[in-house]
PDB file of N, CA and C in Angstrom:
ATOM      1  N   UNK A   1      14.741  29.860  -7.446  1.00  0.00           N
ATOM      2  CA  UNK A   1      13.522  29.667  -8.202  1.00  0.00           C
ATOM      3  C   UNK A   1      13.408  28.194  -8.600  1.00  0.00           C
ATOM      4  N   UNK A   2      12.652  27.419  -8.334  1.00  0.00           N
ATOM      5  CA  UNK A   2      11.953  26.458  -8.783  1.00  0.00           C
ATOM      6  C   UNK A   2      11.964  25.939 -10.042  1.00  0.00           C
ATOM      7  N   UNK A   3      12.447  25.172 -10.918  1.00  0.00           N
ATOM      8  CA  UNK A   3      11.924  25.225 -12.289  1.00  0.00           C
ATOM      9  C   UNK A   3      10.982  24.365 -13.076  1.00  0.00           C
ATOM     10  N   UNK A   4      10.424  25.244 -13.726  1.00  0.00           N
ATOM     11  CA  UNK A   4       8.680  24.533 -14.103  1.00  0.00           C
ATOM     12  C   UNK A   4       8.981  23.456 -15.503  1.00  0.00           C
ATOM     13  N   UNK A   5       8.035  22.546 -15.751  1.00  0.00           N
ATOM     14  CA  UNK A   5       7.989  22.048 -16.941  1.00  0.00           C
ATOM     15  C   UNK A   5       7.753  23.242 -18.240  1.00  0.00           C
ATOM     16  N   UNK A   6       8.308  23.097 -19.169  1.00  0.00           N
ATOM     17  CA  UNK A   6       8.375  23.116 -20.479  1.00  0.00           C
ATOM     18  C   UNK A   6       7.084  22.747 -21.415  1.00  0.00           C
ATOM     19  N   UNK A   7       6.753  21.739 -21.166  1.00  0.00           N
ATOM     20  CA  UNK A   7       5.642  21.288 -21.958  1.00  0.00           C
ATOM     21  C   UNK A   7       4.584  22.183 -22.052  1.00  0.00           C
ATOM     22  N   UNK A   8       3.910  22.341 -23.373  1.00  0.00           N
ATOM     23  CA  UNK A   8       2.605  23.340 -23.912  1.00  0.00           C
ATOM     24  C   UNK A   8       1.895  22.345 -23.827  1.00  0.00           C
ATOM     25  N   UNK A   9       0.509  22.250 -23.366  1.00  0.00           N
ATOM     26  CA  UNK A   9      -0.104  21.760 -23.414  1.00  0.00           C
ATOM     27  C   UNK A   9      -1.149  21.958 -24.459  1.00  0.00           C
ATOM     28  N   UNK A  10      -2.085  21.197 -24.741  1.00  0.00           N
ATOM     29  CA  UNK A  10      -2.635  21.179 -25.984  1.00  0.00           C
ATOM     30  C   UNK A  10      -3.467  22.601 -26.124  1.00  0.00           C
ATOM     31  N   UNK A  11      -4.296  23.368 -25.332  1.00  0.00           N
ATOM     32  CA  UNK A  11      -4.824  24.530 -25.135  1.00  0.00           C
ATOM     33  C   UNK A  11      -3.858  26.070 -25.440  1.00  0.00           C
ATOM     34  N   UNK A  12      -2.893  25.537 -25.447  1.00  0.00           N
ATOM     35  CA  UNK A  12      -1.500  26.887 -25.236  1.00  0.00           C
ATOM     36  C   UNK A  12      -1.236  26.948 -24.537  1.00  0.00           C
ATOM     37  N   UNK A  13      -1.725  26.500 -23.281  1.00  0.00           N
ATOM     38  CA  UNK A  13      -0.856  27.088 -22.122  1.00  0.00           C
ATOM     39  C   UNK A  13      -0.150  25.412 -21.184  1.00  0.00           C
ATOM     40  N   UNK A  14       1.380  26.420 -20.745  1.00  0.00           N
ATOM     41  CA  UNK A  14       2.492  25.819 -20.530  1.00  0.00           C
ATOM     42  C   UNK A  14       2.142  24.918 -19.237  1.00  0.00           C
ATOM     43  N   UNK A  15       2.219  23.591 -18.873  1.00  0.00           N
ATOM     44  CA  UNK A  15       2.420  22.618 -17.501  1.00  0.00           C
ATOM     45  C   UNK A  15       3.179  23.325 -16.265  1.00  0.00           C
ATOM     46  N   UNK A  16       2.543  23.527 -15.506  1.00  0.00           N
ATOM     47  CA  UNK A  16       3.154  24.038 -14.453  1.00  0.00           C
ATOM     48  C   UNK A  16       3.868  23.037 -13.243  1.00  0.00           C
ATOM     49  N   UNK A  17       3.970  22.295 -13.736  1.00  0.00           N
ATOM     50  CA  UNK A  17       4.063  21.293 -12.934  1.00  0.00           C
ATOM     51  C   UNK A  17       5.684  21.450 -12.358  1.00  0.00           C
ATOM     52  N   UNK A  18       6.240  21.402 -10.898  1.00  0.00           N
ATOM     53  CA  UNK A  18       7.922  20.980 -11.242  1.00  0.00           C
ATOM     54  C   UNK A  18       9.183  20.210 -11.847  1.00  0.00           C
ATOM     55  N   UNK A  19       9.355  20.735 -13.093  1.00  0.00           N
ATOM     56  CA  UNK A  19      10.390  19.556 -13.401  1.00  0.00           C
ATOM     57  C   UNK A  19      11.319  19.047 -12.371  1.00  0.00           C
ATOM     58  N   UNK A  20      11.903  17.743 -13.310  1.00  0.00           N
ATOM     59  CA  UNK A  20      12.713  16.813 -12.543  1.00  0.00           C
ATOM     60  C   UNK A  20      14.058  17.390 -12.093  1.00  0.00           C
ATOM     61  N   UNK A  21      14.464  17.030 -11.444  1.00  0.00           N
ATOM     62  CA  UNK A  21      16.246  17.877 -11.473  1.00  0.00           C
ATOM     63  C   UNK A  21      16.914  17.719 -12.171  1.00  0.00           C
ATOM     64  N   UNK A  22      17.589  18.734 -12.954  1.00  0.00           N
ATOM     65  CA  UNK A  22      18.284  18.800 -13.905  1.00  0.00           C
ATOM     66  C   UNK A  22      17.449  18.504 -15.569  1.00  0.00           C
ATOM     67  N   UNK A  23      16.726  18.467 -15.502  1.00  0.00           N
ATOM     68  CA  UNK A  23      16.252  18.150 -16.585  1.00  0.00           C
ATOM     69  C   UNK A  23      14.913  19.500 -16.641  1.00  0.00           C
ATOM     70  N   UNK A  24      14.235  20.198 -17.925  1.00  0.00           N
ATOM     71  CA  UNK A  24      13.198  20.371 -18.500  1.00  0.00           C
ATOM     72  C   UNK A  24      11.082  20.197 -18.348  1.00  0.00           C
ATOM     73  N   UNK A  25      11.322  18.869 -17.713  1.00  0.00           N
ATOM     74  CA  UNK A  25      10.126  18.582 -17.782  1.00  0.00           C
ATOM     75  C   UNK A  25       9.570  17.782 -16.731  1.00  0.00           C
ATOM     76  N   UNK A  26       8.419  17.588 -16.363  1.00  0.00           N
ATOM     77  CA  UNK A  26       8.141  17.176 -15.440  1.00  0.00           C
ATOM     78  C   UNK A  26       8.191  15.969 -15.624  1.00  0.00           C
ATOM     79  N   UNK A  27       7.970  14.863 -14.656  1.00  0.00           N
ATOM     80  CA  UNK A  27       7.653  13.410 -14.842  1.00  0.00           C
ATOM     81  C   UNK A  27       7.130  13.124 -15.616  1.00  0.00           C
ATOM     82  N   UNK A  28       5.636  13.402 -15.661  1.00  0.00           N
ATOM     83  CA  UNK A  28       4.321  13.412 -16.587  1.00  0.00           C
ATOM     84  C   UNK A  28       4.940  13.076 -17.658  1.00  0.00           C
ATOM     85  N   UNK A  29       5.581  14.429 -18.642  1.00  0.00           N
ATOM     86  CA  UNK A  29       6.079  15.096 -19.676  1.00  0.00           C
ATOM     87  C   UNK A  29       7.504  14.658 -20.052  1.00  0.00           C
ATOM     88  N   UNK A  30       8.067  14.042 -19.459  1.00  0.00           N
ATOM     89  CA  UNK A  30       9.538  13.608 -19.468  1.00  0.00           C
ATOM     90  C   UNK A  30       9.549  12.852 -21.227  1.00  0.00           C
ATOM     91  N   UNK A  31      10.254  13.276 -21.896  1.00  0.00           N
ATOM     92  CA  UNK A  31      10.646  12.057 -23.215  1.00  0.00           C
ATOM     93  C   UNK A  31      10.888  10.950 -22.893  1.00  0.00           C
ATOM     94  N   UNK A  32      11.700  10.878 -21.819  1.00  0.00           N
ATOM     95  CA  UNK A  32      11.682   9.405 -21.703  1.00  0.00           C
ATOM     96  C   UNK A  32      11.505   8.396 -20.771  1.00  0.00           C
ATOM     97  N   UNK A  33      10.372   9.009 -20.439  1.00  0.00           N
ATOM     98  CA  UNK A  33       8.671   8.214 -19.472  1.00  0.00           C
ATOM     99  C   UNK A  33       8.710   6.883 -20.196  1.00  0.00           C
ATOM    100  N   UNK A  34       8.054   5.990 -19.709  1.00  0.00           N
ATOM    101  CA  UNK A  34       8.126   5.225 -20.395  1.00  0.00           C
ATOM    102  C   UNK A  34       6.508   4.921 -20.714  1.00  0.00           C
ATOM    103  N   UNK A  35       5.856   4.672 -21.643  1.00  0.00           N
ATOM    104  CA  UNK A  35       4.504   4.764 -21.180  1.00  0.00           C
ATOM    105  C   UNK A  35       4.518   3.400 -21.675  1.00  0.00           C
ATOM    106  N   UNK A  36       2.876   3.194 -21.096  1.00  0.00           N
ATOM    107  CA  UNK A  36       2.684   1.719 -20.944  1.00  0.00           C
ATOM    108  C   UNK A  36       1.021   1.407 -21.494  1.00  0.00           C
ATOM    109  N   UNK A  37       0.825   0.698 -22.645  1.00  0.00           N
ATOM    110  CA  UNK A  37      -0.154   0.594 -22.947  1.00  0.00           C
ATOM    111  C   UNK A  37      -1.339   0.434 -21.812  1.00  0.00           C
ATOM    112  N   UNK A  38      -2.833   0.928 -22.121  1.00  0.00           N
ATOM    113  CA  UNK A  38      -3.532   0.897 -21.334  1.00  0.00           C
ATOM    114  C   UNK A  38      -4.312  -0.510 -20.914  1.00  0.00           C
ATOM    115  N   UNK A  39      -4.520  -1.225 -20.072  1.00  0.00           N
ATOM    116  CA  UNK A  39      -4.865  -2.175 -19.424  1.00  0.00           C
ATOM    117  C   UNK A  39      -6.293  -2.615 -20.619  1.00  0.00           C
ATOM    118  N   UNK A  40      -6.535  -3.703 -21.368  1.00  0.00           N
ATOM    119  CA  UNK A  40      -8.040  -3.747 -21.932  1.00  0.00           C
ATOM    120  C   UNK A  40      -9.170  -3.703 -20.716  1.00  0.00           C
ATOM    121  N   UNK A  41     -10.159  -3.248 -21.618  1.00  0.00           N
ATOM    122  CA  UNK A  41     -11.280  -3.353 -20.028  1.00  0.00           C
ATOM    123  C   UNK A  41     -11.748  -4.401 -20.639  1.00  0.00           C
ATOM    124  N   UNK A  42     -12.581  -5.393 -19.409  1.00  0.00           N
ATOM    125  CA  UNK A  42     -12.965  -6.611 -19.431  1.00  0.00           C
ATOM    126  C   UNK A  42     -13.998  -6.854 -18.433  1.00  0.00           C
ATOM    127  N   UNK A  43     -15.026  -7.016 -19.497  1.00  0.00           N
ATOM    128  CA  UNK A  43     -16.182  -7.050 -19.131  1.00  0.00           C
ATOM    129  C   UNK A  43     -16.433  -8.372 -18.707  1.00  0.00           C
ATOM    130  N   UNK A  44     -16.460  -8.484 -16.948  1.00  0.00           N
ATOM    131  CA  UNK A  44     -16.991  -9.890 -16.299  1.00  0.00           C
ATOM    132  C   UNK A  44     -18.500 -10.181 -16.952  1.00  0.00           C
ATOM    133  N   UNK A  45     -18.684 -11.505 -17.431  1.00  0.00           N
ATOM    134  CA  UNK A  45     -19.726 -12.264 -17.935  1.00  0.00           C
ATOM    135  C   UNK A  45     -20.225 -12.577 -16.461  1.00  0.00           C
ATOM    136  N   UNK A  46     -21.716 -11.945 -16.376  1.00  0.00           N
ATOM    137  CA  UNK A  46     -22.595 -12.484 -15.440  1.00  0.00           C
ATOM    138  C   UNK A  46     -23.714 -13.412 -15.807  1.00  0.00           C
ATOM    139  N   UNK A  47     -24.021 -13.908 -15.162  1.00  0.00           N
ATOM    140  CA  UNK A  47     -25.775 -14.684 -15.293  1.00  0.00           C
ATOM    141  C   UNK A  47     -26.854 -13.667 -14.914  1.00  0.00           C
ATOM    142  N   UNK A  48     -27.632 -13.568 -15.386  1.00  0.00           N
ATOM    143  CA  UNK A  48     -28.838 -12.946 -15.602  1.00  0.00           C
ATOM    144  C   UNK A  48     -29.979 -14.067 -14.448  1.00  0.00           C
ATOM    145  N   UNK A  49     -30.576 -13.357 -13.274  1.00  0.00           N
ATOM    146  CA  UNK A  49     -31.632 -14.390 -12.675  1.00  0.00           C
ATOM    147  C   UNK A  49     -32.630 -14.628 -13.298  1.00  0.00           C
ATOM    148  N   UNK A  50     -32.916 -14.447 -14.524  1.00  0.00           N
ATOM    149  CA  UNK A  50     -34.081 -14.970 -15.271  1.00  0.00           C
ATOM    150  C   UNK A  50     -35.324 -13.681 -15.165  1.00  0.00           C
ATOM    151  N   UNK A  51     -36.487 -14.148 -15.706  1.00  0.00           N
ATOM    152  CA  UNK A  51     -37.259 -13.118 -15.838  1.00  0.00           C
ATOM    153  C   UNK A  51     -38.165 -12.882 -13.819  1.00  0.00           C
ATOM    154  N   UNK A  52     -37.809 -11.590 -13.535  1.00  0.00           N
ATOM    155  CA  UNK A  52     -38.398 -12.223 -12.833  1.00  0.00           C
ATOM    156  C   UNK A  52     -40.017 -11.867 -12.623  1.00  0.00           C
ATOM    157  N   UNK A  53     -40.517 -12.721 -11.266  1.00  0.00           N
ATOM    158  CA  UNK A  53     -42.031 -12.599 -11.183  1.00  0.00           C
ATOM    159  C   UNK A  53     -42.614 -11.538 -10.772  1.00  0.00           C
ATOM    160  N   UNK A  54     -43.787 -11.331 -10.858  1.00  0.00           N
ATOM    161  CA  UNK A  54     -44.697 -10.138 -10.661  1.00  0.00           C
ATOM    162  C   UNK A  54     -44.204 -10.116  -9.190  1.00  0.00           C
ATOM    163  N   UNK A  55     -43.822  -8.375  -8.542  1.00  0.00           N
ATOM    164  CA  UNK A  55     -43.975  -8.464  -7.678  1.00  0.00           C
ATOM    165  C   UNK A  55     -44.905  -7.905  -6.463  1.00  0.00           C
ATOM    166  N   UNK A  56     -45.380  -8.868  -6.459  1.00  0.00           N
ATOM    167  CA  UNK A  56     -47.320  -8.294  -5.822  1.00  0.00           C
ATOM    168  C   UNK A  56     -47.301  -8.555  -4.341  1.00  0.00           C
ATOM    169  N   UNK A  57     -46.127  -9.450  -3.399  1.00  0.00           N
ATOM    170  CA  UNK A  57     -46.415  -9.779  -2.604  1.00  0.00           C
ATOM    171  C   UNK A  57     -45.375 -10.022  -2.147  1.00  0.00           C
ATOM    172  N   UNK A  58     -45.301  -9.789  -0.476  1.00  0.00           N
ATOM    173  CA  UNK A  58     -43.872  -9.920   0.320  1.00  0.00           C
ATOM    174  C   UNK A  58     -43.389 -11.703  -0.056  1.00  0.00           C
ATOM    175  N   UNK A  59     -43.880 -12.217  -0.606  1.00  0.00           N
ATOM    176  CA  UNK A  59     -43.754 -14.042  -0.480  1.00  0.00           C
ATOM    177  C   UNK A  59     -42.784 -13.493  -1.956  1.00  0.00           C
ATOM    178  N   UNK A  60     -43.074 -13.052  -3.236  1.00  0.00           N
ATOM    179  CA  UNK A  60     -42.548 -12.878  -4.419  1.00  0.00           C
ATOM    180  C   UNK A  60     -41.479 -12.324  -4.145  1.00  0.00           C
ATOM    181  N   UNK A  61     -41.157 -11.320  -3.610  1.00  0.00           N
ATOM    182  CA  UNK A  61     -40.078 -10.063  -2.852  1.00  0.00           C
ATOM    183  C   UNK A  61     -38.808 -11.309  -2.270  1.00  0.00           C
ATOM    184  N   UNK A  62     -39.756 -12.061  -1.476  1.00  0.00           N
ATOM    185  CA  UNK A  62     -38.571 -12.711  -0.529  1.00  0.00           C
ATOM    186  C   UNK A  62     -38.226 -13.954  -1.331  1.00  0.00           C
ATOM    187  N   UNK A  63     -38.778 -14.350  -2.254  1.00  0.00           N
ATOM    188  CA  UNK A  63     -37.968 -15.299  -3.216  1.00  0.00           C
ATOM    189  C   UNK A  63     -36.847 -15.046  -4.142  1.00  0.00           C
ATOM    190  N   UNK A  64     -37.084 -13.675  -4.360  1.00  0.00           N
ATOM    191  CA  UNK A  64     -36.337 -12.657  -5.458  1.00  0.00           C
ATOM    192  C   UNK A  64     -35.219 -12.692  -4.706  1.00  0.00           C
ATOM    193  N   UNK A  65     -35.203 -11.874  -3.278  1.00  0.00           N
ATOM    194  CA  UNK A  65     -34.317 -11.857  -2.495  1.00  0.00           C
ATOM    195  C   UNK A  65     -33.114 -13.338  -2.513  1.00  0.00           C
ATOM    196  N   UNK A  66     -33.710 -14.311  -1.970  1.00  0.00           N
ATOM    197  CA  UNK A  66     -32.877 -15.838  -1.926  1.00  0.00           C
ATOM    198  C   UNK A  66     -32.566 -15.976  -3.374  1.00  0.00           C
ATOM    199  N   UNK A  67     -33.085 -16.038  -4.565  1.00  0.00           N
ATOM    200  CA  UNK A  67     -32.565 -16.456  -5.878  1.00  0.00           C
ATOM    201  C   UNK A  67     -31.328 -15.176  -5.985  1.00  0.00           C
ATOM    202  N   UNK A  68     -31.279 -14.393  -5.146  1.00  0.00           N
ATOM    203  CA  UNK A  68     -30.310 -13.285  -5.634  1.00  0.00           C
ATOM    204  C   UNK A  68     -29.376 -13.457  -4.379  1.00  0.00           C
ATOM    205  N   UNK A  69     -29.826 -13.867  -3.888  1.00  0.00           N
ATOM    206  CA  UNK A  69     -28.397 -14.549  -2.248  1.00  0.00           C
ATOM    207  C   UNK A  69     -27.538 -16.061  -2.957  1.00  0.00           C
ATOM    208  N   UNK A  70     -28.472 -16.578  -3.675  1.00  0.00           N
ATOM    209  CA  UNK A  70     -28.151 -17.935  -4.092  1.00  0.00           C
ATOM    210  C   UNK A  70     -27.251 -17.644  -5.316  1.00  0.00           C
ATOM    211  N   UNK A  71     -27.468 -17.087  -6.511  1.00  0.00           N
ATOM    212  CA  UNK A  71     -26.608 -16.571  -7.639  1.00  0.00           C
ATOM    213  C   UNK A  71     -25.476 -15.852  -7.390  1.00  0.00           C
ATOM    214  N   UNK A  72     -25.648 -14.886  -6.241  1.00  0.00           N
ATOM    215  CA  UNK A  72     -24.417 -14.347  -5.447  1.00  0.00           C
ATOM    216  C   UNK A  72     -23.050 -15.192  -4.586  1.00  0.00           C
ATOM    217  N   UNK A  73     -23.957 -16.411  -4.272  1.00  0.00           N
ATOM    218  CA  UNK A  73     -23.105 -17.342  -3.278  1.00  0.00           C
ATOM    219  C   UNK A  73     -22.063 -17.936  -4.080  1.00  0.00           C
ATOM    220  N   UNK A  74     -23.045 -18.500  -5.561  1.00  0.00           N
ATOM    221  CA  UNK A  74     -22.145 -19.125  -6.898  1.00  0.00           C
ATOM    222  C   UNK A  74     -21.589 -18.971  -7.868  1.00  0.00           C
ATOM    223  N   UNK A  75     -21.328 -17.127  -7.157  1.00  0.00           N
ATOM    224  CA  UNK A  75     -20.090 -16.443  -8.222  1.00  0.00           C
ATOM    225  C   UNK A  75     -21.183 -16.223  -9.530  1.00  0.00           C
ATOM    226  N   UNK A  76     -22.237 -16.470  -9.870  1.00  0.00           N
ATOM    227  CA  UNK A  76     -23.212 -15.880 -11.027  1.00  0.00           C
ATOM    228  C   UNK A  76     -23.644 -14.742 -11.418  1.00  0.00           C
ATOM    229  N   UNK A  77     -23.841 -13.899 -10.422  1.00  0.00           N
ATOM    230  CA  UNK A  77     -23.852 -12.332 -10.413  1.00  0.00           C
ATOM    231  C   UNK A  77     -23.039 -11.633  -9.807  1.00  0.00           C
ATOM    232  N   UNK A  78     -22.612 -10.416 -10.017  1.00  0.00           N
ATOM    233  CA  UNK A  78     -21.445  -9.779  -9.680  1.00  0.00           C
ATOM    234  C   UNK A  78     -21.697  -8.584  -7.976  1.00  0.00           C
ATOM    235  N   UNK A  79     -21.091  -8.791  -7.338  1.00  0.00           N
ATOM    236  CA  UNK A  79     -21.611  -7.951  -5.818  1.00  0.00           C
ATOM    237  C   UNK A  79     -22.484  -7.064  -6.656  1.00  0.00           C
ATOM    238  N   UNK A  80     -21.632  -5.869  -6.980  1.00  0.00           N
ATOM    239  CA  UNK A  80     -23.049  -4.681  -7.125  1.00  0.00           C
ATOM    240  C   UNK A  80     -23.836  -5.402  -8.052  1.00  0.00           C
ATOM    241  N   UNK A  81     -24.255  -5.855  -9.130  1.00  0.00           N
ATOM    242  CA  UNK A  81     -25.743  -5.940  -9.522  1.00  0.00           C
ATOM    243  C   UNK A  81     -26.677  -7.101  -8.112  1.00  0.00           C
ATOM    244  N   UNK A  82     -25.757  -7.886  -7.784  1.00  0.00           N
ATOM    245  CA  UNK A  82     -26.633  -8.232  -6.187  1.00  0.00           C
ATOM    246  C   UNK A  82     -27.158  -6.756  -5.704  1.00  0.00           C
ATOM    247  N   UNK A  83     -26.540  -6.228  -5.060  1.00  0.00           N
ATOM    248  CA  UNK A  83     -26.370  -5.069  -4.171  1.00  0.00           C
ATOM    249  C   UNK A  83     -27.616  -4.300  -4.892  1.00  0.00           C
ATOM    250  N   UNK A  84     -27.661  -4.157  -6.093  1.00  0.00           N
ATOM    251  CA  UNK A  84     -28.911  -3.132  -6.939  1.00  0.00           C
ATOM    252  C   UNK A  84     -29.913  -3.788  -6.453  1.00  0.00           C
ATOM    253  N   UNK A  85     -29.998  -5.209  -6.875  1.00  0.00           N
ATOM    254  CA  UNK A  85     -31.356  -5.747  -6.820  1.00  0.00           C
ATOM    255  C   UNK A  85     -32.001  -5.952  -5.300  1.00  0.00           C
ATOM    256  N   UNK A  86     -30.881  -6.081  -4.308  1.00  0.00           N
ATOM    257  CA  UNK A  86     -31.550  -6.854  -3.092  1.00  0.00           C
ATOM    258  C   UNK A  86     -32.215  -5.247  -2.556  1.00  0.00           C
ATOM    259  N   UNK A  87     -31.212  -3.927  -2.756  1.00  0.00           N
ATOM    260  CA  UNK A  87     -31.610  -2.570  -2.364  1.00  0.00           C
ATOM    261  C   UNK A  87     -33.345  -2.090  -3.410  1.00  0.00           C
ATOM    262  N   UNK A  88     -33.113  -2.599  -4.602  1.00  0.00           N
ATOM    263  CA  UNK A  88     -34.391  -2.609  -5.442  1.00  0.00           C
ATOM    264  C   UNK A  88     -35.612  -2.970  -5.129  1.00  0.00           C
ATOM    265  N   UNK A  89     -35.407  -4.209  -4.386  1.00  0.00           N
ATOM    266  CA  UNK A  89     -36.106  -5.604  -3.832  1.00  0.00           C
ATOM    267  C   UNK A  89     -36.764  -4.456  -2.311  1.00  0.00           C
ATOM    268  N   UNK A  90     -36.039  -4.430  -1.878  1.00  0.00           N
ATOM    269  CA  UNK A  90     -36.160  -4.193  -0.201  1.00  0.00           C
ATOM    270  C   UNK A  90     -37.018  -2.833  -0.226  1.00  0.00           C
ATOM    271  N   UNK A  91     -37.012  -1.838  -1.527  1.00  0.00           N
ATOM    272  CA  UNK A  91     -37.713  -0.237  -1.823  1.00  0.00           C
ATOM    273  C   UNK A  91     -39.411  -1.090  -2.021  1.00  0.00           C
ATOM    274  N   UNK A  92     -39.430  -2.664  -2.826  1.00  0.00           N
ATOM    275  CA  UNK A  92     -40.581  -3.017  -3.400  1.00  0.00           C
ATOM    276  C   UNK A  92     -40.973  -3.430  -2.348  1.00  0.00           C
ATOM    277  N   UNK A  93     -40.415  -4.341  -1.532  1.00  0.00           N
ATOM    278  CA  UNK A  93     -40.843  -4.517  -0.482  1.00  0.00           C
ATOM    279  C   UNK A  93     -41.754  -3.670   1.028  1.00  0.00           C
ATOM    280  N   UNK A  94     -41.443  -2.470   0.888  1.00  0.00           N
ATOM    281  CA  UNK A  94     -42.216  -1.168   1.520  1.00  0.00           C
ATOM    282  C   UNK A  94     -42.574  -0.816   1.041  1.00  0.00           C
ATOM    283  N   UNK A  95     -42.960  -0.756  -0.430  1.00  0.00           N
ATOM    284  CA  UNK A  95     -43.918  -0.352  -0.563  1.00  0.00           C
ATOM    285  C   UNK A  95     -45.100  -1.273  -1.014  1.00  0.00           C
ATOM    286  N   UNK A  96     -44.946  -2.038  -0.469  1.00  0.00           N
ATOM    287  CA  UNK A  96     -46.407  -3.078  -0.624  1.00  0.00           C
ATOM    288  C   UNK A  96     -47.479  -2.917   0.749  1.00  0.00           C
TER     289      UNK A  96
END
């Protein structure tokens, strides 16, 4: 037979997980895991392309486009919010 972790989990019911050999508990659950504080999250500071212009016309569309190739090139905006806008850009663009 196999032997299972020990640990109750917060609900009542027991970790099924396989303990370690010779020991009680699983990895997870082990006392003396070592845990490791969690990483801070860190929010990359982007540039904002400014307000942009009405977009009424494939000429407005395709400027939007280059000011958002150009801010992308110089590390100013982050891939995906590029990626939103040029996919944003390209929906406004058909439908004009």
């Amino acid at each position: 037979m196999i032997p299972e972790c020990q640990h109750v989990l917060p609900g009542g019911k027991k970790c099924r997980a396989i303990a370690l050999r010779g020991k009680t508990h699983c990895h997870h659950h082990s006392p003396t895991r070592k845990r490791h504080a969690p990483r801070p999250y860190r929010l990359r500071q982007t540039a904002l392309l400014g307000p942009l212009p009405e977009l009424s016309s494939h000429d407005a569309v395709q400027q939007v486009i280059s000011q958002t190739v150009h801010a992308l090139a110089n590390g100013d905006i982050s891939v995906c919010r590029a990626q939103v806008l040029i996919t944003s850009l390209q929906l406004a663009a058909k439908t004009l």
